[in-house]
PDB file of N, CA and C in Angstrom:
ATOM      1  N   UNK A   1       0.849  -1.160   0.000  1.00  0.00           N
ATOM      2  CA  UNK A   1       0.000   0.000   0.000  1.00  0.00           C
ATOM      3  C   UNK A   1       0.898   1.226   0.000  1.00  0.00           C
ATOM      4  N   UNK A   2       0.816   2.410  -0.881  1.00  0.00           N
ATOM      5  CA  UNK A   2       1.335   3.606  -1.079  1.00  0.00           C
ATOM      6  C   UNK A   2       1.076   3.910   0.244  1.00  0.00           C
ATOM      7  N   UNK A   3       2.296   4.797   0.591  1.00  0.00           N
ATOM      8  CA  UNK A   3       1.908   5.809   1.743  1.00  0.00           C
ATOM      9  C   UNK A   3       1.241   7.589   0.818  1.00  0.00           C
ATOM     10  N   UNK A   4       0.834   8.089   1.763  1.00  0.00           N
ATOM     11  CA  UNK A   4      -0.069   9.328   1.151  1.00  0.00           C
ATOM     12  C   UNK A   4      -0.163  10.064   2.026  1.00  0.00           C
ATOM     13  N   UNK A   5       0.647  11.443   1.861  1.00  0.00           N
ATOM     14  CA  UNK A   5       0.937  12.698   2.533  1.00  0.00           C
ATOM     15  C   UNK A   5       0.092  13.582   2.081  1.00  0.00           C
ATOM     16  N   UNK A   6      -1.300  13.933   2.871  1.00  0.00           N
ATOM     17  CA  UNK A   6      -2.642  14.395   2.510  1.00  0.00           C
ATOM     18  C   UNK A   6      -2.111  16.082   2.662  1.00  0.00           C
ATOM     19  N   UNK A   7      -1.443  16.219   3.025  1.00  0.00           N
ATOM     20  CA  UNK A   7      -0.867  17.428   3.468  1.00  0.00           C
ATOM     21  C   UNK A   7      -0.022  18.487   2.520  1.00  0.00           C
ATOM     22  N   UNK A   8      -0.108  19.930   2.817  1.00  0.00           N
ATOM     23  CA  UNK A   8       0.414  20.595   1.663  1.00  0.00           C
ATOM     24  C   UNK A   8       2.091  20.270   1.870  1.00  0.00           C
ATOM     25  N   UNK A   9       2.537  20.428   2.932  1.00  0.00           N
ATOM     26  CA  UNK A   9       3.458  19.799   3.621  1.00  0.00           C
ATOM     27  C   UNK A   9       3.787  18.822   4.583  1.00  0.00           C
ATOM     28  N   UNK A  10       5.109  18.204   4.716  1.00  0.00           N
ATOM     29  CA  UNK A  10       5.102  18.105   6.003  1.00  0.00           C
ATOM     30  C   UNK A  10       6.732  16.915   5.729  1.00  0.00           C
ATOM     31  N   UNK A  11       7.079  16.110   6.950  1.00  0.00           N
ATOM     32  CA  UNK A  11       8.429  15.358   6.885  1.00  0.00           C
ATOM     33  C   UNK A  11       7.774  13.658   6.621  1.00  0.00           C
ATOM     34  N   UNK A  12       8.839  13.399   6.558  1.00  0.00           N
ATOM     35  CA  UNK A  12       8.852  11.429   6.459  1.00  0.00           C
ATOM     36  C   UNK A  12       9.295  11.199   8.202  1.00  0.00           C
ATOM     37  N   UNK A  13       8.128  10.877   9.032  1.00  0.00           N
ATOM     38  CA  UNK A  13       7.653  10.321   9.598  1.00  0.00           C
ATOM     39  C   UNK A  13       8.838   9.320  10.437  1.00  0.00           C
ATOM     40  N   UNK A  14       9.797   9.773  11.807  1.00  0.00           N
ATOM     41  CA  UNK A  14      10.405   8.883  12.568  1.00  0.00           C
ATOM     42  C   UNK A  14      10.144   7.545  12.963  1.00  0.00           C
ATOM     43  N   UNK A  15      11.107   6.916  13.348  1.00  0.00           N
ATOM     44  CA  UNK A  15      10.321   4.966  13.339  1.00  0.00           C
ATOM     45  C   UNK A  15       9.582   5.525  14.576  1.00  0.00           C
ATOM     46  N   UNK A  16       9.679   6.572  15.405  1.00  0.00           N
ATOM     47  CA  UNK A  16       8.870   6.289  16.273  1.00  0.00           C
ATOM     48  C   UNK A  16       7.261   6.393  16.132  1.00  0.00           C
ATOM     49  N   UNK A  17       7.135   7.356  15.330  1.00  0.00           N
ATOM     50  CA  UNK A  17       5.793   7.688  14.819  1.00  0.00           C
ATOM     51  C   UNK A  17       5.408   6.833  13.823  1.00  0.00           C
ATOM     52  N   UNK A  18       5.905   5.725  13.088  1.00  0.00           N
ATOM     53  CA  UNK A  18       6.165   4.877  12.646  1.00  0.00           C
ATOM     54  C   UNK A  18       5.086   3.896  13.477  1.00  0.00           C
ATOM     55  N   UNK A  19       5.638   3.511  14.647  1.00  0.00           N
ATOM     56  CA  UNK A  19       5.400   2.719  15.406  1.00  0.00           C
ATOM     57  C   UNK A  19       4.075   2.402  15.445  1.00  0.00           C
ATOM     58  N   UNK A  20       2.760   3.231  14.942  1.00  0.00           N
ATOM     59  CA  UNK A  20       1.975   3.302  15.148  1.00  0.00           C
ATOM     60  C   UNK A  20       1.271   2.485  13.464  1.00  0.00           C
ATOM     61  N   UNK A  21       1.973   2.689  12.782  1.00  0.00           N
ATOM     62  CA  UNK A  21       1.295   2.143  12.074  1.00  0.00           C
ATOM     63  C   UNK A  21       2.033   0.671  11.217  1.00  0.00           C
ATOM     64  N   UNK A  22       3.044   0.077  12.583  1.00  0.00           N
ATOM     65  CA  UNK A  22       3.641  -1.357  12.433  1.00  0.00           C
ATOM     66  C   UNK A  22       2.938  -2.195  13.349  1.00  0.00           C
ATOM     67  N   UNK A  23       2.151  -1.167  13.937  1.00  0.00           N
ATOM     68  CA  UNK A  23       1.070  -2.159  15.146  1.00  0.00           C
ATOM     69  C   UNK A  23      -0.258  -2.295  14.658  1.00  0.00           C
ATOM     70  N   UNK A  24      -0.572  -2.038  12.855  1.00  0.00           N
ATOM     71  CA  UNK A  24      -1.163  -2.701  12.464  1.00  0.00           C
ATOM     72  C   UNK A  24      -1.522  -4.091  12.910  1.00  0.00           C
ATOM     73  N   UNK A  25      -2.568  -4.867  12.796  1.00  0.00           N
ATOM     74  CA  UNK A  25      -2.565  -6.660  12.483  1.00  0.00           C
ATOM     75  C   UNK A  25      -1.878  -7.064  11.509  1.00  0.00           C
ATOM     76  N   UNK A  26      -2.279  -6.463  10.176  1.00  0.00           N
ATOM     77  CA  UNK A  26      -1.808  -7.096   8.891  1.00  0.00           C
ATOM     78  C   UNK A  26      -0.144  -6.502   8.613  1.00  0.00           C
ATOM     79  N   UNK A  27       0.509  -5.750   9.048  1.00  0.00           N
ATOM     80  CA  UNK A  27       1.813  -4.682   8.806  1.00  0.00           C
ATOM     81  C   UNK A  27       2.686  -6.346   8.804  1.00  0.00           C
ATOM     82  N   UNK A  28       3.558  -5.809   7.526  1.00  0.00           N
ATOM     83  CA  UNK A  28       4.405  -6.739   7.647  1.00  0.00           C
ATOM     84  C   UNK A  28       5.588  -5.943   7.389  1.00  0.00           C
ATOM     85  N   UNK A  29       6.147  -5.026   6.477  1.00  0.00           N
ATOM     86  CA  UNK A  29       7.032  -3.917   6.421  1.00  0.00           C
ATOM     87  C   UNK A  29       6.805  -3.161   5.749  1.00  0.00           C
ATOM     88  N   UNK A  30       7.949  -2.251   5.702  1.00  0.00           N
ATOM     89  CA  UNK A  30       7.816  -0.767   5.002  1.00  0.00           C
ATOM     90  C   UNK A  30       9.133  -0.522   4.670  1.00  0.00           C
ATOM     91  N   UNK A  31       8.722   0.422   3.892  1.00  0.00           N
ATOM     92  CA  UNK A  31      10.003   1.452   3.393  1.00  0.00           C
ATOM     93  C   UNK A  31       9.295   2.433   2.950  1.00  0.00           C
ATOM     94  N   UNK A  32      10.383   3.495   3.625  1.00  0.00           N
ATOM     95  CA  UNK A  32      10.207   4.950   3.565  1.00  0.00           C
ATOM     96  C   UNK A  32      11.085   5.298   2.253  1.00  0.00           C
ATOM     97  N   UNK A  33      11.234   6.230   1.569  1.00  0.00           N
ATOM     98  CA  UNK A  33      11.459   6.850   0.584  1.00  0.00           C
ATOM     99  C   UNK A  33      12.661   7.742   0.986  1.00  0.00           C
ATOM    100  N   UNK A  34      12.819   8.650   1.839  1.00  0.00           N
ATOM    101  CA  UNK A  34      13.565   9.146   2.862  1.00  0.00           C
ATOM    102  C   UNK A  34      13.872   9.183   4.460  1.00  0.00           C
ATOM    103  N   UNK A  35      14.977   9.373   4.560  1.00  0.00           N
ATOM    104  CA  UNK A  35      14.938   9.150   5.693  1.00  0.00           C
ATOM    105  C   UNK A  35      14.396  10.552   6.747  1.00  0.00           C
ATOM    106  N   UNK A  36      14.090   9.517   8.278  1.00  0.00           N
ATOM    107  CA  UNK A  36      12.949  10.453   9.009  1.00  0.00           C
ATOM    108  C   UNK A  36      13.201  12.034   8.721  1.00  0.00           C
ATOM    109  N   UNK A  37      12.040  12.752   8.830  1.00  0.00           N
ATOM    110  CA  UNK A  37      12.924  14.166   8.758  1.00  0.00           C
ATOM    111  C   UNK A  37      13.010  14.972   7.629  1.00  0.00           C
ATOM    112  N   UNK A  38      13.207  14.123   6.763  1.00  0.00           N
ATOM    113  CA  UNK A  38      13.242  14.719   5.422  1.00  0.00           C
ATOM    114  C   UNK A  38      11.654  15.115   4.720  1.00  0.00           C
ATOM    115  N   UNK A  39      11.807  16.344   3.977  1.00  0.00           N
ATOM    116  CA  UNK A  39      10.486  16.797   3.678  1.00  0.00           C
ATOM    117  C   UNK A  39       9.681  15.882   2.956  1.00  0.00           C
ATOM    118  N   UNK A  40       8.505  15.753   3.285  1.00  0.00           N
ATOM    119  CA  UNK A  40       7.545  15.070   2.171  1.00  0.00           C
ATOM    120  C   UNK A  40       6.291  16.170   2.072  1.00  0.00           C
ATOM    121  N   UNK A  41       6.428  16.688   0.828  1.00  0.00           N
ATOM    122  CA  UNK A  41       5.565  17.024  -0.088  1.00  0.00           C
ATOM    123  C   UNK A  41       4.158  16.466  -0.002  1.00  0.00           C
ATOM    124  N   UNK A  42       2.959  17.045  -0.579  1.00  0.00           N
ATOM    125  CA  UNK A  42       1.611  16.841  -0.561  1.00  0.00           C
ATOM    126  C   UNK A  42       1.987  15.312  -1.959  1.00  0.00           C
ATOM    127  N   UNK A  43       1.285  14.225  -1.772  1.00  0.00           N
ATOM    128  CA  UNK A  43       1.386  13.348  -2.240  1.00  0.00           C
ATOM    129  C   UNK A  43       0.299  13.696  -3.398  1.00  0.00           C
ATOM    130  N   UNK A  44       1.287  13.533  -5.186  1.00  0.00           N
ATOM    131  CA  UNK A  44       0.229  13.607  -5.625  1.00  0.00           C
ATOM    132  C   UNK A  44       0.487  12.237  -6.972  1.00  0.00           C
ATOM    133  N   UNK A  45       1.387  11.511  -6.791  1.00  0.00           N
ATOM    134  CA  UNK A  45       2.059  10.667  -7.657  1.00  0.00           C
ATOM    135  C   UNK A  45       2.721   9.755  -7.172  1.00  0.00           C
ATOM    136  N   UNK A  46       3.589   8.500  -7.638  1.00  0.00           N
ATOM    137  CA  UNK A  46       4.416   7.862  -6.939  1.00  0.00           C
ATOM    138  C   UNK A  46       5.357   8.501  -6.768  1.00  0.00           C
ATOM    139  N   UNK A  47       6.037   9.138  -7.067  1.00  0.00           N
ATOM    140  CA  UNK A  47       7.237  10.036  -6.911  1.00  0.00           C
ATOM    141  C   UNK A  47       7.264  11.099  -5.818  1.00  0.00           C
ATOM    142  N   UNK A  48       6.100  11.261  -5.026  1.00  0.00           N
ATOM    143  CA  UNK A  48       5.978  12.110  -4.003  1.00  0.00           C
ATOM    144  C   UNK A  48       5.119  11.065  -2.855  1.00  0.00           C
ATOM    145  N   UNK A  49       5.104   9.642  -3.079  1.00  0.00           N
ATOM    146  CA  UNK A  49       4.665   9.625  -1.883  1.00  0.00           C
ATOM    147  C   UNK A  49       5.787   9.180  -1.100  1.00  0.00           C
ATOM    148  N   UNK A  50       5.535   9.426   0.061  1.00  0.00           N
ATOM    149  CA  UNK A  50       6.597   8.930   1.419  1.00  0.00           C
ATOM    150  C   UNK A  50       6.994   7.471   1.455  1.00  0.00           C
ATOM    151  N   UNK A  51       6.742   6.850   1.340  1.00  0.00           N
ATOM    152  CA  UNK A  51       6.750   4.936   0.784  1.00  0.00           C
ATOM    153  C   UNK A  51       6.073   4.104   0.568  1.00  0.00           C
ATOM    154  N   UNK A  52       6.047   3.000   1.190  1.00  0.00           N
ATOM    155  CA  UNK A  52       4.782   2.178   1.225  1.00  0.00           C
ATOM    156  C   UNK A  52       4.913   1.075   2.591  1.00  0.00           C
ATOM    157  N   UNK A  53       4.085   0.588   2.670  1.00  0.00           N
ATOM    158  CA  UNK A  53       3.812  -1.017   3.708  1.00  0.00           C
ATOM    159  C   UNK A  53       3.623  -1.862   3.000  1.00  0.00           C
ATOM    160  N   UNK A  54       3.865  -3.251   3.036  1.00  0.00           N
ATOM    161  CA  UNK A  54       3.119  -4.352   2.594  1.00  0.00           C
ATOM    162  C   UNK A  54       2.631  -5.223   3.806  1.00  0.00           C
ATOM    163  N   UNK A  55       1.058  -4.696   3.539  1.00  0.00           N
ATOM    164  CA  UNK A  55       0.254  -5.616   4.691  1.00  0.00           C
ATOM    165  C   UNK A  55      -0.301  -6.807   4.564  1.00  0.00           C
ATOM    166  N   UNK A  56      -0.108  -8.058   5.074  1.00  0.00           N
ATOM    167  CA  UNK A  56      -0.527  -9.283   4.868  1.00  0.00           C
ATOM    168  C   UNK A  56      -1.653  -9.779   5.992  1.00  0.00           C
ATOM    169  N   UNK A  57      -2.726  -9.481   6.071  1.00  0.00           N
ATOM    170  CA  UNK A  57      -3.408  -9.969   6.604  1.00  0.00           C
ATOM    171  C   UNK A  57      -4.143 -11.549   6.695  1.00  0.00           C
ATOM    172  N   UNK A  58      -4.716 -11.890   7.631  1.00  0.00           N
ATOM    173  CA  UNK A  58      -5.102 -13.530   7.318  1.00  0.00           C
ATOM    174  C   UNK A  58      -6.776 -13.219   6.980  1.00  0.00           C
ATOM    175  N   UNK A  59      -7.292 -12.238   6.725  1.00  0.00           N
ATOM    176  CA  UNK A  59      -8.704 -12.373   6.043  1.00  0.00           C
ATOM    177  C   UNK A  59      -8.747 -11.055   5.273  1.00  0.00           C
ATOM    178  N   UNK A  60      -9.382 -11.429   4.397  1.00  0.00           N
ATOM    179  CA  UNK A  60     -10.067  -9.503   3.720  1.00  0.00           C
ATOM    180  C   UNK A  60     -10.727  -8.771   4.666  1.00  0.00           C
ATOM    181  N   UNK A  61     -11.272  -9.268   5.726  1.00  0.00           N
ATOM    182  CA  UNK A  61     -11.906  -7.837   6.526  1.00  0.00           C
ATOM    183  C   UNK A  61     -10.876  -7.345   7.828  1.00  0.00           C
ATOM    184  N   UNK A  62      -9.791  -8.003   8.007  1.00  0.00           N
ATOM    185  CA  UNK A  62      -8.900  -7.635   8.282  1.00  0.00           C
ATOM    186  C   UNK A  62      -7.725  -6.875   7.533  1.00  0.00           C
ATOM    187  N   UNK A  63      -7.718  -6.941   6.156  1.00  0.00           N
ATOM    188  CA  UNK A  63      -7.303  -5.914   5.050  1.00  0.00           C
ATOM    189  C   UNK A  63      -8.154  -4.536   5.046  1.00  0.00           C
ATOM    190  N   UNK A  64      -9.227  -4.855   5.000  1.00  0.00           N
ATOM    191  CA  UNK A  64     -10.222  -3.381   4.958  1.00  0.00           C
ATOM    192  C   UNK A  64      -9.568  -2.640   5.746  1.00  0.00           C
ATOM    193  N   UNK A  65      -9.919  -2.586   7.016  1.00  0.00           N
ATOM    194  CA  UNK A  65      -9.670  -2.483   8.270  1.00  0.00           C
ATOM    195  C   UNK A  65      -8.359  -1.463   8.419  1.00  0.00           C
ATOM    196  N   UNK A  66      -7.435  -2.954   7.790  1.00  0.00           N
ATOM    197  CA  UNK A  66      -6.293  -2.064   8.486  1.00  0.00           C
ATOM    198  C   UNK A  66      -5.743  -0.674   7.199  1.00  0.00           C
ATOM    199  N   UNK A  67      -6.109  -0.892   6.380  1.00  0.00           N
ATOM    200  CA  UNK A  67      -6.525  -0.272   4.996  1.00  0.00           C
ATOM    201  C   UNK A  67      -7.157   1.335   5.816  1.00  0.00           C
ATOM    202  N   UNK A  68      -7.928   1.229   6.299  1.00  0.00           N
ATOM    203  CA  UNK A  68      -8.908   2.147   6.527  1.00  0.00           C
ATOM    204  C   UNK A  68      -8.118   2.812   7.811  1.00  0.00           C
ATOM    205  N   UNK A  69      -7.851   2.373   8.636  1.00  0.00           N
ATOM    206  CA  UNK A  69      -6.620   2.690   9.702  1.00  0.00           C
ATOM    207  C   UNK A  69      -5.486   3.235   9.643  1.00  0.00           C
ATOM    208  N   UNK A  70      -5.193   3.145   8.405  1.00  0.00           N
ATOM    209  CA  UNK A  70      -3.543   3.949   7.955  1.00  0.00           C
ATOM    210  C   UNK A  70      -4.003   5.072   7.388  1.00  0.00           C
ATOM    211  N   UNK A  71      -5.294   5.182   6.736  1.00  0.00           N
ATOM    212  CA  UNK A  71      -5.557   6.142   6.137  1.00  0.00           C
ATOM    213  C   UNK A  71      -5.736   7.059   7.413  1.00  0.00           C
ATOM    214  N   UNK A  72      -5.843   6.631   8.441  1.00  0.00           N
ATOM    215  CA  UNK A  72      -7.008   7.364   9.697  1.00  0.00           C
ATOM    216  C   UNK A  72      -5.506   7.855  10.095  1.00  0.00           C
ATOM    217  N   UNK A  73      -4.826   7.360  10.287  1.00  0.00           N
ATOM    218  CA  UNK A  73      -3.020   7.253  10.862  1.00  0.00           C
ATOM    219  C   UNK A  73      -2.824   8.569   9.892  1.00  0.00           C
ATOM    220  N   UNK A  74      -2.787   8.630   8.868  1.00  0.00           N
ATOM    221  CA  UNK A  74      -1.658   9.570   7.654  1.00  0.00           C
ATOM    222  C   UNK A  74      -2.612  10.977   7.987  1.00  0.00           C
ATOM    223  N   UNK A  75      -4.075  10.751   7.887  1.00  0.00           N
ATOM    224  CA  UNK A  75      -4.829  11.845   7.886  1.00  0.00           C
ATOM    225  C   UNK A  75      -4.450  12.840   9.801  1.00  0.00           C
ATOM    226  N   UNK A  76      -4.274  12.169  10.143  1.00  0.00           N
ATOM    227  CA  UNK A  76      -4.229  12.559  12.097  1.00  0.00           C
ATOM    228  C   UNK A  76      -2.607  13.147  12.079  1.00  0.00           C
ATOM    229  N   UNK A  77      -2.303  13.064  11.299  1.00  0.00           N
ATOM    230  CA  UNK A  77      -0.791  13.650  11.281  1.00  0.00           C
ATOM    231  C   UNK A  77       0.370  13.179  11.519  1.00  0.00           C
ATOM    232  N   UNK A  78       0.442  12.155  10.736  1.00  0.00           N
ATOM    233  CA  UNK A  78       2.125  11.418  10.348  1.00  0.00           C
ATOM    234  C   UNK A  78       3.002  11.866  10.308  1.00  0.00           C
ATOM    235  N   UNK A  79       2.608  12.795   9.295  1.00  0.00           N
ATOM    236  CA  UNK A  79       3.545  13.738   8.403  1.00  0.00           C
ATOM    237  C   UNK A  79       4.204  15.088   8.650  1.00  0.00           C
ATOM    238  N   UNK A  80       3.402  15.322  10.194  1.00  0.00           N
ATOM    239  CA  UNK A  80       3.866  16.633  10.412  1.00  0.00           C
ATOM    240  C   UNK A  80       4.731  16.608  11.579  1.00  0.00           C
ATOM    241  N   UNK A  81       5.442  15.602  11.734  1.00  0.00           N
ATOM    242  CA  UNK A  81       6.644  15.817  12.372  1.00  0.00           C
ATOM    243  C   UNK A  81       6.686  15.466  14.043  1.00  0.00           C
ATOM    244  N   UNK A  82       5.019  15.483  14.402  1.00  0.00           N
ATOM    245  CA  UNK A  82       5.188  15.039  16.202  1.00  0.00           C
ATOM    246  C   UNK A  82       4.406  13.904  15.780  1.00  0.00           C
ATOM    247  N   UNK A  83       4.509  13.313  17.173  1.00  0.00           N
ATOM    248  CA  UNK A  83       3.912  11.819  17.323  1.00  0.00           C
ATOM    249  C   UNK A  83       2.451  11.691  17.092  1.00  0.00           C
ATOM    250  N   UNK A  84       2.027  11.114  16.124  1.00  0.00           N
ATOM    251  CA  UNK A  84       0.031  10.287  15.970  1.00  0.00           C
ATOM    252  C   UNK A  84      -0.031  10.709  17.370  1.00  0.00           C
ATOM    253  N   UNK A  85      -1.333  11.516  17.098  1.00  0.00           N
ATOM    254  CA  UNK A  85      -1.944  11.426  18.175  1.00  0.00           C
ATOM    255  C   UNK A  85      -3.474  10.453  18.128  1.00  0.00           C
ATOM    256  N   UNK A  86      -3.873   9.987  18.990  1.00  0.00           N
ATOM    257  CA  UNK A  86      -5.049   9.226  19.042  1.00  0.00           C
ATOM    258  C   UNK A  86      -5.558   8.360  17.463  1.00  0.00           C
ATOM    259  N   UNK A  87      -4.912   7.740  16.912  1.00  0.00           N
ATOM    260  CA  UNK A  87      -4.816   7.564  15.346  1.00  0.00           C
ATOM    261  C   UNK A  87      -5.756   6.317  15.312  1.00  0.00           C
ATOM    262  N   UNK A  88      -5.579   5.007  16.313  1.00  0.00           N
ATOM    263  CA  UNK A  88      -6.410   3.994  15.904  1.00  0.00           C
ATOM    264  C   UNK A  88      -7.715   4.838  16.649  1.00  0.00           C
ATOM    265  N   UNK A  89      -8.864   4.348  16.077  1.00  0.00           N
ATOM    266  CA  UNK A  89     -10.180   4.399  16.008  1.00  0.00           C
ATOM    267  C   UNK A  89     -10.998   3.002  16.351  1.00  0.00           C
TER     268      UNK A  89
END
């Protein structure tokens, strides 16, 4: 799954803030594009997004889910440099 920096700005996201969205169920890894810190741009292509995850879940409604959760994660503020706040739902 693309990562997606909804934002006009903002950075690539420390493992610590990270952390939040490897405690997925389905998270199996990632790669970032840059390292923490470094600016990430409003995502509007592959070339501007921040990286990706590959999530392996053991059912599709556990894909939805966690699908719908990262989005909830990126939108709550990944990208802007302090820690997710309140991100799972």
């Amino acid at each position: 799954m693309s990562l997606i920096n909804p934002s006009e700005q903002g950075v690539v996201p420390s493992p610590e803030a990270m952390a939040t969205v490897r405690a997925l169920p389905s998270y199996a890894h990632g790669v970032m594009a840059h390292p923490a810190g470094h600016p990430a741009p409003r995502t509007i292509d592959v070339a501007t997004s921040p990286g990706f995850v590959h999530l392996i879940p053991d059912n599709p409604d556990e894909l939805a889910s966690d699908c719908e959760q990262l989005r909830w994660i990126e939108e709550d503020g990944l990208y802007d440099g302090a820690e997710v706040r309140d991100s799972i739902r």
